[in-house]
C-alpha atoms as a PDB file:
ATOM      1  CA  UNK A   1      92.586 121.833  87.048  1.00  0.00           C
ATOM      2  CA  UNK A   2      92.729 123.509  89.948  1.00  0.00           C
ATOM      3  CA  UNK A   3      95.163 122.536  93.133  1.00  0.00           C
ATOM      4  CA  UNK A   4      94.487 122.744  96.785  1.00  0.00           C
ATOM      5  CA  UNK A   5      97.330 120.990  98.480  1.00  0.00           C
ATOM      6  CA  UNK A   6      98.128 122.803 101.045  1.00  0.00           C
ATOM      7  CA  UNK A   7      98.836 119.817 103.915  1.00  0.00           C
ATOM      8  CA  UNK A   8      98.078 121.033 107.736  1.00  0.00           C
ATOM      9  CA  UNK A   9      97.033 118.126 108.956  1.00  0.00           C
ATOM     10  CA  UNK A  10      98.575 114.999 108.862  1.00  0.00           C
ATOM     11  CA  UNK A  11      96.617 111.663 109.834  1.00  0.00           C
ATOM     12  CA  UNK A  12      98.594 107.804 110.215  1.00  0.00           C
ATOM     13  CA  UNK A  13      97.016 104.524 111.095  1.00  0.00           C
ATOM     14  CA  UNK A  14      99.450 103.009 112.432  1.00  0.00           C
ATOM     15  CA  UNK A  15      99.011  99.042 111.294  1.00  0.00           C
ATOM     16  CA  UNK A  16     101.152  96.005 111.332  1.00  0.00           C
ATOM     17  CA  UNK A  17     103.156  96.121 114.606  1.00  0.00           C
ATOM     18  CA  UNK A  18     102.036  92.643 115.208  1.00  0.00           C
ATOM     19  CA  UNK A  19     102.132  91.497 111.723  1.00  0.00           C
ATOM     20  CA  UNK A  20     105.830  92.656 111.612  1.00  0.00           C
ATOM     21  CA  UNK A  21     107.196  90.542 114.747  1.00  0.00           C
ATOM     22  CA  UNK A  22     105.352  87.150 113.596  1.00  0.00           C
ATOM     23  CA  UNK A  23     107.715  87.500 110.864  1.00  0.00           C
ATOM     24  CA  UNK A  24     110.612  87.266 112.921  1.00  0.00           C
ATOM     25  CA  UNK A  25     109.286  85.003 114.881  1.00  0.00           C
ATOM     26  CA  UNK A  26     108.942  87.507 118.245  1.00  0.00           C
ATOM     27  CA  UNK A  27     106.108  87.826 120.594  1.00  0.00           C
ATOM     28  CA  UNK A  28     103.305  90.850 119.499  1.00  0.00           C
ATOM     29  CA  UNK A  29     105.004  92.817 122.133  1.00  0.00           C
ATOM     30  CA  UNK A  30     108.299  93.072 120.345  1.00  0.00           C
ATOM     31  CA  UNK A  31     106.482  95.020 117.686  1.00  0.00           C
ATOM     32  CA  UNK A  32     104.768  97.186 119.555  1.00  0.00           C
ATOM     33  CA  UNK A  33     107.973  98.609 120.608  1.00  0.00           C
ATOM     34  CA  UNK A  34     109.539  99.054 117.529  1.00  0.00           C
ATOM     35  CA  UNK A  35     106.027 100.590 116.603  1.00  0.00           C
ATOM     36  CA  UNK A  36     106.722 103.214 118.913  1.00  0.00           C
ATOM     37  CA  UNK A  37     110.198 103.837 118.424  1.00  0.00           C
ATOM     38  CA  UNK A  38     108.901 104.633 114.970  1.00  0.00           C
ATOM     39  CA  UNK A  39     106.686 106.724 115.794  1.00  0.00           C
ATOM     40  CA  UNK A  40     108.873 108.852 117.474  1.00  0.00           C
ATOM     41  CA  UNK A  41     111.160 108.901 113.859  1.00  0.00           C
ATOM     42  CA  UNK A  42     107.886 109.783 111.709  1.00  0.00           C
ATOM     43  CA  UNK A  43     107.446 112.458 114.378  1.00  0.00           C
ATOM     44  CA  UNK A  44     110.619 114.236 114.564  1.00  0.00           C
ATOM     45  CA  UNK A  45     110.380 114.200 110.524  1.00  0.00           C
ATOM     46  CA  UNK A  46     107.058 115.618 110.489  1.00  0.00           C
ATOM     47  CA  UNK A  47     108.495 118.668 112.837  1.00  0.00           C
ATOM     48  CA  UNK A  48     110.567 119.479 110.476  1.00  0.00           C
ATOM     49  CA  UNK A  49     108.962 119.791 107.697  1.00  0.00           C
ATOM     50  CA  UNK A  50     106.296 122.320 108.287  1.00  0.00           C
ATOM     51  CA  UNK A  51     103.309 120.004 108.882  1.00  0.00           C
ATOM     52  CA  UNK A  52     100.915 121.683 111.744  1.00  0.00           C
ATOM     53  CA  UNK A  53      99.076 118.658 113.515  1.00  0.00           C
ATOM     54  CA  UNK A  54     100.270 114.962 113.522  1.00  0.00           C
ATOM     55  CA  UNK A  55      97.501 112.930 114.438  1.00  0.00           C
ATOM     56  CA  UNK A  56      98.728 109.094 115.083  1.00  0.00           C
ATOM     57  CA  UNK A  57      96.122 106.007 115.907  1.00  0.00           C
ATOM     58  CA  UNK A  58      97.629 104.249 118.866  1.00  0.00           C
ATOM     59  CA  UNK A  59      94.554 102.447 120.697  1.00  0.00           C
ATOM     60  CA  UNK A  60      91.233 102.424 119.691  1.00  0.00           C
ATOM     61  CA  UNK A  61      87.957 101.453 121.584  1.00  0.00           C
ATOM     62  CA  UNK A  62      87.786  98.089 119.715  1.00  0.00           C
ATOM     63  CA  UNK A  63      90.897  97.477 120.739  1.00  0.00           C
ATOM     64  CA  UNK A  64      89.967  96.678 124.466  1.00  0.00           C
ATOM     65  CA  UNK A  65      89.201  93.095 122.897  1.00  0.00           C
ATOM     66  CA  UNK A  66      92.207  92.093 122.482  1.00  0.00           C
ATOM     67  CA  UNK A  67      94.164  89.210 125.067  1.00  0.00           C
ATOM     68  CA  UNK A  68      94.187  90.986 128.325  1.00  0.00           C
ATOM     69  CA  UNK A  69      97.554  90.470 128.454  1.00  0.00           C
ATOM     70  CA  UNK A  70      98.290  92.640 125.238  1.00  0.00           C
ATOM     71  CA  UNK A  71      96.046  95.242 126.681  1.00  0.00           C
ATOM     72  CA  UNK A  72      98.027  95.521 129.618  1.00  0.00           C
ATOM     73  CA  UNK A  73     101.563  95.846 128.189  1.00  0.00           C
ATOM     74  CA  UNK A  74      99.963  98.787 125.757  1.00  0.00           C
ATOM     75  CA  UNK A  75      98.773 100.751 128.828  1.00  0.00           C
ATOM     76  CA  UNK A  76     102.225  99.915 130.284  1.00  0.00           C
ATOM     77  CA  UNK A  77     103.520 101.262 126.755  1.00  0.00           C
ATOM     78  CA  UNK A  78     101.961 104.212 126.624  1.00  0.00           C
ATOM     79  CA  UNK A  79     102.691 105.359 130.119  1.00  0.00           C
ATOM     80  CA  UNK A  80     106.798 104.436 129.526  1.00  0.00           C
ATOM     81  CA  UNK A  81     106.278 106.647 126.013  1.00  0.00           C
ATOM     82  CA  UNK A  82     105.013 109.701 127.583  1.00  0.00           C
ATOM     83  CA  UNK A  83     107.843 109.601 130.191  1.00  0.00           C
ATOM     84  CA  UNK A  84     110.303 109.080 128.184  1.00  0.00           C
ATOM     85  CA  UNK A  85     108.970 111.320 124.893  1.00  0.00           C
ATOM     86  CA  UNK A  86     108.138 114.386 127.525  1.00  0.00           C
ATOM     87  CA  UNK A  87     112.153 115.377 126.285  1.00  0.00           C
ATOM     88  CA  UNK A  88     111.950 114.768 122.898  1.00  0.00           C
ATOM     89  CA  UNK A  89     108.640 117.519 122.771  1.00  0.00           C
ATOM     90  CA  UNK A  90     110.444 120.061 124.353  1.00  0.00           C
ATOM     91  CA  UNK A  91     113.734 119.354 122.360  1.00  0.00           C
ATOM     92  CA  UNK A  92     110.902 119.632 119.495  1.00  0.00           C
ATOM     93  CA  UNK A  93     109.017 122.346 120.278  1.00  0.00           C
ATOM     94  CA  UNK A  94     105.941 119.726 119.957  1.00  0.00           C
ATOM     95  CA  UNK A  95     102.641 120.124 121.691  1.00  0.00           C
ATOM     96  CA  UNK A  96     101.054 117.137 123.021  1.00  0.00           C
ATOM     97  CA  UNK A  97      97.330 116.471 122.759  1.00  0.00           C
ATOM     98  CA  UNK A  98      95.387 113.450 123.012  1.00  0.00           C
ATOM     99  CA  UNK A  99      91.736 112.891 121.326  1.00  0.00           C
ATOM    100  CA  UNK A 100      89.881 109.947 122.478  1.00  0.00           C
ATOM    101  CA  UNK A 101      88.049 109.174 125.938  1.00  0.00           C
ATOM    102  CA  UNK A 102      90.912 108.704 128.522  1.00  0.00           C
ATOM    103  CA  UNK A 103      88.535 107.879 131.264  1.00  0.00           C
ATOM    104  CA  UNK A 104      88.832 104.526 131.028  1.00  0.00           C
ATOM    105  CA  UNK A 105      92.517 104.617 131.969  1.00  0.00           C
ATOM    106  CA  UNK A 106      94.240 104.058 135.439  1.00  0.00           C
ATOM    107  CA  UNK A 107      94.065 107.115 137.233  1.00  0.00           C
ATOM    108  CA  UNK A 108      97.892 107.020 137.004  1.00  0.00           C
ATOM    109  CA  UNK A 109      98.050 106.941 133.416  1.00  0.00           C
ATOM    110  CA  UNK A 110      95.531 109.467 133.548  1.00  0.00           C
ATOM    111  CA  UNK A 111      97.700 111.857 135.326  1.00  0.00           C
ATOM    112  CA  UNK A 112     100.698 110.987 133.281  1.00  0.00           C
ATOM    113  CA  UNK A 113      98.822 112.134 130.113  1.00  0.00           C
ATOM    114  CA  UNK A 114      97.662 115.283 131.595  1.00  0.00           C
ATOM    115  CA  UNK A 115     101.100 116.181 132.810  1.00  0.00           C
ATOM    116  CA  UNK A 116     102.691 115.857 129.329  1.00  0.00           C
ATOM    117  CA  UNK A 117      99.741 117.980 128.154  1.00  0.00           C
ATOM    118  CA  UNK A 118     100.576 120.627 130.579  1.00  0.00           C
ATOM    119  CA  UNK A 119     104.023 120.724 130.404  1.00  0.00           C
ATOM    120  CA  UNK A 120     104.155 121.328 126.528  1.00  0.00           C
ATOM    121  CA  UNK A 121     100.851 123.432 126.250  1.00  0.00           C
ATOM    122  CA  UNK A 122     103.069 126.595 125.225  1.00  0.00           C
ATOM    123  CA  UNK A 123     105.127 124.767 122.388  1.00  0.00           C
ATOM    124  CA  UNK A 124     104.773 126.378 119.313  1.00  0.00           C
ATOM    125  CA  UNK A 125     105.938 123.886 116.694  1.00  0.00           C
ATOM    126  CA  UNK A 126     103.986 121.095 115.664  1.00  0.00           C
ATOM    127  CA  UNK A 127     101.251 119.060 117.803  1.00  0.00           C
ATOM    128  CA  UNK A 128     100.863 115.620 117.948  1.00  0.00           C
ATOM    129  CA  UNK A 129      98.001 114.240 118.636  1.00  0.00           C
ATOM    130  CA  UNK A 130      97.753 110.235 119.768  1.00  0.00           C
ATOM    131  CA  UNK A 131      94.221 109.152 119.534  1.00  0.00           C
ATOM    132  CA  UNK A 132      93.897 106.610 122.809  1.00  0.00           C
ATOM    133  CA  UNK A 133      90.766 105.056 123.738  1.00  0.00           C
ATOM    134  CA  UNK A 134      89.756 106.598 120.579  1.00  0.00           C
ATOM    135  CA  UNK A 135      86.940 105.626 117.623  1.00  0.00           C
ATOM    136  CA  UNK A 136      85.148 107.871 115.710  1.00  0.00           C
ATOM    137  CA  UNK A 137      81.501 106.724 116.256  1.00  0.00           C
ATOM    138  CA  UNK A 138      81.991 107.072 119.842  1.00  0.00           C
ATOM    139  CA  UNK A 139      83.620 110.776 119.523  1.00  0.00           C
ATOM    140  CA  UNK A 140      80.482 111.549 117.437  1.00  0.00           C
ATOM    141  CA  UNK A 141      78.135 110.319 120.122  1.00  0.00           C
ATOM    142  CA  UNK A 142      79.786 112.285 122.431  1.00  0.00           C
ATOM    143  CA  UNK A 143      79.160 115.345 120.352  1.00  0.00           C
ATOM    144  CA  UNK A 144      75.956 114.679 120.124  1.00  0.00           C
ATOM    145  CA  UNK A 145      74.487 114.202 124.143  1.00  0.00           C
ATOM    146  CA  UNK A 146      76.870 117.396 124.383  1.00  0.00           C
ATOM    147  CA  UNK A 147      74.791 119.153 122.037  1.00  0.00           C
ATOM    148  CA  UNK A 148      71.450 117.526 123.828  1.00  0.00           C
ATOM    149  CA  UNK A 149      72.923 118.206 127.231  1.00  0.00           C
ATOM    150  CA  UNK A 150      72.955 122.135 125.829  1.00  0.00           C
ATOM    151  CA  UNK A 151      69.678 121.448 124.432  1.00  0.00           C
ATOM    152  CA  UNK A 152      70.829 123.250 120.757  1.00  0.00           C
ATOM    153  CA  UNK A 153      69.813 122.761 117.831  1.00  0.00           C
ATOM    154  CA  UNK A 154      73.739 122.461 115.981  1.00  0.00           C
ATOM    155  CA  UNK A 155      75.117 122.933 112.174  1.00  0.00           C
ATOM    156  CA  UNK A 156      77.889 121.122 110.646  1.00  0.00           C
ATOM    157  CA  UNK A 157      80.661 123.986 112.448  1.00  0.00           C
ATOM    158  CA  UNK A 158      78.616 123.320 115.982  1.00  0.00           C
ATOM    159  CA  UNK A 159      79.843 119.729 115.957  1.00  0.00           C
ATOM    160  CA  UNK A 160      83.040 120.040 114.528  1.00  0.00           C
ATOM    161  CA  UNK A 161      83.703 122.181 117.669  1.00  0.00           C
ATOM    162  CA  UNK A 162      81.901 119.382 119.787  1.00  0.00           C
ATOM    163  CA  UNK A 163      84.347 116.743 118.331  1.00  0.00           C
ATOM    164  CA  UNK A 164      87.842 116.072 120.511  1.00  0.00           C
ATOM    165  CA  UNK A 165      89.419 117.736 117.521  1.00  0.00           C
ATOM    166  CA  UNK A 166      87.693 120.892 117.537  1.00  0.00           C
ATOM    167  CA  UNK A 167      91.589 122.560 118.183  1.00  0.00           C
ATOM    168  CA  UNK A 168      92.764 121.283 114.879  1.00  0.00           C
ATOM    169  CA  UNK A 169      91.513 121.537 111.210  1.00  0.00           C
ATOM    170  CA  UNK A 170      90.215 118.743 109.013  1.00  0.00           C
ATOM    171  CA  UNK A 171      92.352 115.982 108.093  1.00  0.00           C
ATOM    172  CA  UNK A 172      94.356 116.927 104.999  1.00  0.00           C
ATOM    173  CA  UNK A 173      96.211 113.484 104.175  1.00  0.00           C
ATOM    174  CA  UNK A 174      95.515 110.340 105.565  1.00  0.00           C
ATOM    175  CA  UNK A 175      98.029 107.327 105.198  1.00  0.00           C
ATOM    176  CA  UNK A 176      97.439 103.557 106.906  1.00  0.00           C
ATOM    177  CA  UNK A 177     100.244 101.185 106.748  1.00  0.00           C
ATOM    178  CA  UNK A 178      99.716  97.521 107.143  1.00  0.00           C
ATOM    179  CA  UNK A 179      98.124  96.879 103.368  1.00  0.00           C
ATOM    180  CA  UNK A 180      94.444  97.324 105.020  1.00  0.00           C
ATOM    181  CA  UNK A 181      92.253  99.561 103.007  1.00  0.00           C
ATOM    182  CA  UNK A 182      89.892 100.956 105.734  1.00  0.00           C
ATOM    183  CA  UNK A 183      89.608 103.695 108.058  1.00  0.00           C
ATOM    184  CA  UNK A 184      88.547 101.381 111.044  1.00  0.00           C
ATOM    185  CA  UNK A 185      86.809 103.959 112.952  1.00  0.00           C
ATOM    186  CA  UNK A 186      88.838 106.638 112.855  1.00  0.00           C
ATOM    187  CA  UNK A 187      88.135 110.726 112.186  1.00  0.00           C
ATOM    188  CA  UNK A 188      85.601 109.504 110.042  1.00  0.00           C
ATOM    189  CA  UNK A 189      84.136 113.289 110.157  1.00  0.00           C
ATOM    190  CA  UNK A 190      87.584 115.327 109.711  1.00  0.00           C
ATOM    191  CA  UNK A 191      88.393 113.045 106.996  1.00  0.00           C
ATOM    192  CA  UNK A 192      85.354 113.600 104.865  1.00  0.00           C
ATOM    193  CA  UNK A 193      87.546 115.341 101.993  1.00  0.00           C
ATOM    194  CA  UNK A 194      91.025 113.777 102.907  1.00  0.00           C
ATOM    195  CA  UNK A 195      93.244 112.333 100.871  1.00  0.00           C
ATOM    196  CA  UNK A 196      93.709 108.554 101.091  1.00  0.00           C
ATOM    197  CA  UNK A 197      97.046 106.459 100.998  1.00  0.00           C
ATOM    198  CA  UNK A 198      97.638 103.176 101.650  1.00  0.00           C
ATOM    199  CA  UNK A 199     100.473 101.109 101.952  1.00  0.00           C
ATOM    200  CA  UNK A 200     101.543  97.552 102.550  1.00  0.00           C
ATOM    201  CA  UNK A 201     104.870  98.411 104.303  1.00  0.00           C
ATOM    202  CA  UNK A 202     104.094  97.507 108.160  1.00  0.00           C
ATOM    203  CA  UNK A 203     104.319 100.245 110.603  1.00  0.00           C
ATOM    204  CA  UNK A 204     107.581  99.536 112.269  1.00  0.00           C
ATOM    205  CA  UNK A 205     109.287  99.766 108.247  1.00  0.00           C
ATOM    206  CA  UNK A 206     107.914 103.078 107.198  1.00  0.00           C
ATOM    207  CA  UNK A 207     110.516 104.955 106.809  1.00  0.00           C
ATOM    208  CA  UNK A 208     110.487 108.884 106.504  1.00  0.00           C
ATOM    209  CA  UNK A 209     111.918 108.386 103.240  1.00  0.00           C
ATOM    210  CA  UNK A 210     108.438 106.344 102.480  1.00  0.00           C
ATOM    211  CA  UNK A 211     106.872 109.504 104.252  1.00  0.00           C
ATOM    212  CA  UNK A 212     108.376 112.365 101.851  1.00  0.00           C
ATOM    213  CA  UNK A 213     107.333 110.059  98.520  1.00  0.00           C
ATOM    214  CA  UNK A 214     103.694 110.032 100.030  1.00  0.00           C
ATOM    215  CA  UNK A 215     104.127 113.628 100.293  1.00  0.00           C
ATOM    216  CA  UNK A 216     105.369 114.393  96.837  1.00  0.00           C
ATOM    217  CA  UNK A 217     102.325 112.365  95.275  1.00  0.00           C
ATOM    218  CA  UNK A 218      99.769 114.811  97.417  1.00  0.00           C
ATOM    219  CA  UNK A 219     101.635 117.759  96.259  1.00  0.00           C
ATOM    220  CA  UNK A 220     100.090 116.549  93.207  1.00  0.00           C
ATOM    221  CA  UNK A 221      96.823 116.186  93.880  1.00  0.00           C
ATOM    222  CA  UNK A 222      94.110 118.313  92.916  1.00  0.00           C
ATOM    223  CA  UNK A 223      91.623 118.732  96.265  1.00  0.00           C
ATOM    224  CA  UNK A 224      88.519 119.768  94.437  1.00  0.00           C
ATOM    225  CA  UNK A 225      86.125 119.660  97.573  1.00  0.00           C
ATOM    226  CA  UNK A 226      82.987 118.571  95.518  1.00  0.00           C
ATOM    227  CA  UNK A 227      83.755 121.372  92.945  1.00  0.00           C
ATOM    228  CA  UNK A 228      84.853 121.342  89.226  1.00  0.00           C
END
């Protein structure tokens, strides 16, 4: 049986922020910032272990219907990340990229993201990518008027390169933490042959230790594509 298991891109819902401060009885917000001081962990692992492209589901375009308030302190979260995270990248050697429609954001926040982008544009190492504003559907839409805009008749490679990730391959491995077993909207395209994981450890407990044992099983896998 043949194996394919060759991992370049990396995928990670990140689920259960919330979840994981009820239990301690602390506000949502609590979790959300161990959520991102995790991330940070899971991404200084993943640079050193040879993995290309991180891709990491931070806000999606459902998630605008959430409390206002919890809205708010994300946006507030985000910008505090990227200045604070602009050192670890270049400690890192990480790009920073962003897929998602960013529009929507404060001009400031805007400007924030597209500084980070531009200051680690030449790294070399791995890229992280931090889908914000981000759902699937809505990336494919996009695609699409882009392709009627250019009035083109387009294959499966023309849209790939329409998507936001058209700098990145298809996803490879794709794990959500939390104990959900959906995809919720996201890279529903680059995930058409990826593998699936799913764990109920919450996002602020997975550990890079949980990371490598995820690993180890794909190593295993055979990736047949649709062939024998």
């Amino acid at each position: 049986m043949p194996i394919n298991n060759t991992l370049r891109h990396l995928a990670i819902i990140m689920d259960g922020n919330g979840r994981w401060a009820q239990k301690q009885d602390k506000k949502r917000s609590f979790g959300h910032e161990a959520g991102v001081k995790n991330l940070v962990q899971i991404t200084k692992y993943a640079a050193t272990i040879g993995i290309e492209f991180l891709t990491l589901y931070a806000f999606s375009t459902e998630n605008w219907k959430r409390p206002k308030s919890e809205v708010d302190f994300l946006m507030k979260l985000l910008s505090k990340f990227l200045k604070k995270e602009l050192k670890t990248f270049k400690a890192n050697n990480v790009k920073f990229e962003i897929i998602g429609d960013i529009s929507k954001f404060s001009n400031s926040l805007q400007k924030a993201i597209l500084e980070v982008k531009k200051q680690t544009k030449n790294h070399t190492g791995m890229t992280q990518v931090l889908a914000i504003n981000y759902g699937s559907r809505d990336e494919i839409t996009r695609a699409i008027n882009k392709a009627v805009k250019e009035k083109k008749e387009v294959n499966e490679e023309d849209i790939s390169n329409l998507l936001d990730t058209s700098f990145c391959p298809d996803v490879d491995l794709l794990i959500r933490t939390g104990g959900d077993q959906r995809l919720s909207n996201f890279l529903l395209w680059q995930s058409a042959y990826a593998e699936l994981f799913f764990t109920n450890t919450l996002w602020p407990d997975f550990s890079s230790e949980e990371l490598k044992a995820i690993l180890s099983k794909y190593e295993t896998t055979s990736r047949r594509f649709g062939a024998l």
